[in-house]
Protein backbone atom coordinates (compact mmCIF):
# COMPACT_ATOMS: atom_id res chain seq x y z
CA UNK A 1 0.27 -2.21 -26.72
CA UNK A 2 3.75 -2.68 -25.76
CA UNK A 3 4.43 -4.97 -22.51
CA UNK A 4 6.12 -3.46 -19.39
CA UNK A 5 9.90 -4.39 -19.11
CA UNK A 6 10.98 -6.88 -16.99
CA UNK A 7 10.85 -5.53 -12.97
CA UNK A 8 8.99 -2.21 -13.72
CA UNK A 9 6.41 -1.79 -11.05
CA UNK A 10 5.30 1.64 -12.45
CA UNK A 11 4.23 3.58 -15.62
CA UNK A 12 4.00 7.07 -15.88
CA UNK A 13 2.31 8.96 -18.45
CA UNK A 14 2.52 12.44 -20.21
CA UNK A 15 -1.01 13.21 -21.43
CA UNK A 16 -2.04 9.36 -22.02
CA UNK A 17 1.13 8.27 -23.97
CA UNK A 18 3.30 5.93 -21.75
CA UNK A 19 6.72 7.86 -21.41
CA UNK A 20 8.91 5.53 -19.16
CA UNK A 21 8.66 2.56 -16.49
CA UNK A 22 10.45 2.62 -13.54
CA UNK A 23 10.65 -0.10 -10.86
CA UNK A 24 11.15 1.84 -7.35
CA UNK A 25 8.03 4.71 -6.36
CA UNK A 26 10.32 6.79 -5.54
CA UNK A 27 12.08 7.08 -8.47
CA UNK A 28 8.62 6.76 -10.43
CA UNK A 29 7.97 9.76 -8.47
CA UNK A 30 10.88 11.87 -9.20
CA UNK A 31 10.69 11.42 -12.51
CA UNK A 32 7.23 12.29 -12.89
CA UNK A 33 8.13 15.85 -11.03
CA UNK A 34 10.81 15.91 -13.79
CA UNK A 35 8.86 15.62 -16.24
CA UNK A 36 6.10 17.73 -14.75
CA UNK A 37 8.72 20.59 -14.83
CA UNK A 38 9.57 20.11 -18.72
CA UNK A 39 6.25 19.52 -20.03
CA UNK A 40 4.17 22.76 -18.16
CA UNK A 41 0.49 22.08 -17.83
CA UNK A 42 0.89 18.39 -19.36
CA UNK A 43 -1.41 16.00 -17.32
CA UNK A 44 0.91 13.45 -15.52
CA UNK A 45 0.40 10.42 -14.21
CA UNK A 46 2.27 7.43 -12.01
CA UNK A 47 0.41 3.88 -12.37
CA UNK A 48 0.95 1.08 -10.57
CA UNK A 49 1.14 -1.61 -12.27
CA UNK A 50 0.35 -4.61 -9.68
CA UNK A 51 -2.90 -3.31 -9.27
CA UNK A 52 -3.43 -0.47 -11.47
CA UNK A 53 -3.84 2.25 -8.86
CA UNK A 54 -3.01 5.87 -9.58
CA UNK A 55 0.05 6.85 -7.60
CA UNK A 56 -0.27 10.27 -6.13
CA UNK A 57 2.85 12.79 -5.78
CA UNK A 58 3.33 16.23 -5.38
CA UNK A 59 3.46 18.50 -8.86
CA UNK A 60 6.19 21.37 -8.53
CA UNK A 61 4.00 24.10 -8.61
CA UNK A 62 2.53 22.87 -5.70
CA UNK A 63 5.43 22.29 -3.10
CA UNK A 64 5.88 24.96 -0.32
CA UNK A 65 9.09 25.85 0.97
């Protein structure tokens, strides 16, 4: 297992396999929407990495107008 890089606060994951840290939620977020988009019906998750709590965001498909 590979260690974070220096700042990131959150991982996210494409079906189990660490993709990309970021450091900012927001960000974290946005990029997991991004990558929700690309990879349809790919399970996606944000992880916080202080405290290893599952970060919740909204998936495109589910967004109202």
């Amino acid at each position: 297992m590979t260690a974070a890089p220096p700042g990131a606060q959150f991982e996210i994951r494409v079906d189990g396999v660490v993709r990309t840290h970021r450091d900012v939620r927001e960000t974290a977020i946005e990029a997991a929407r991004f990558l929700q988009q690309r990879n349809l019906g790919a399970k996606i998750l944000i992880t916080d990495l202080r405290d290893g709590s599952v970060v919740p965001f909204d998936r495109p498909g589910n967004r109202t107008a």
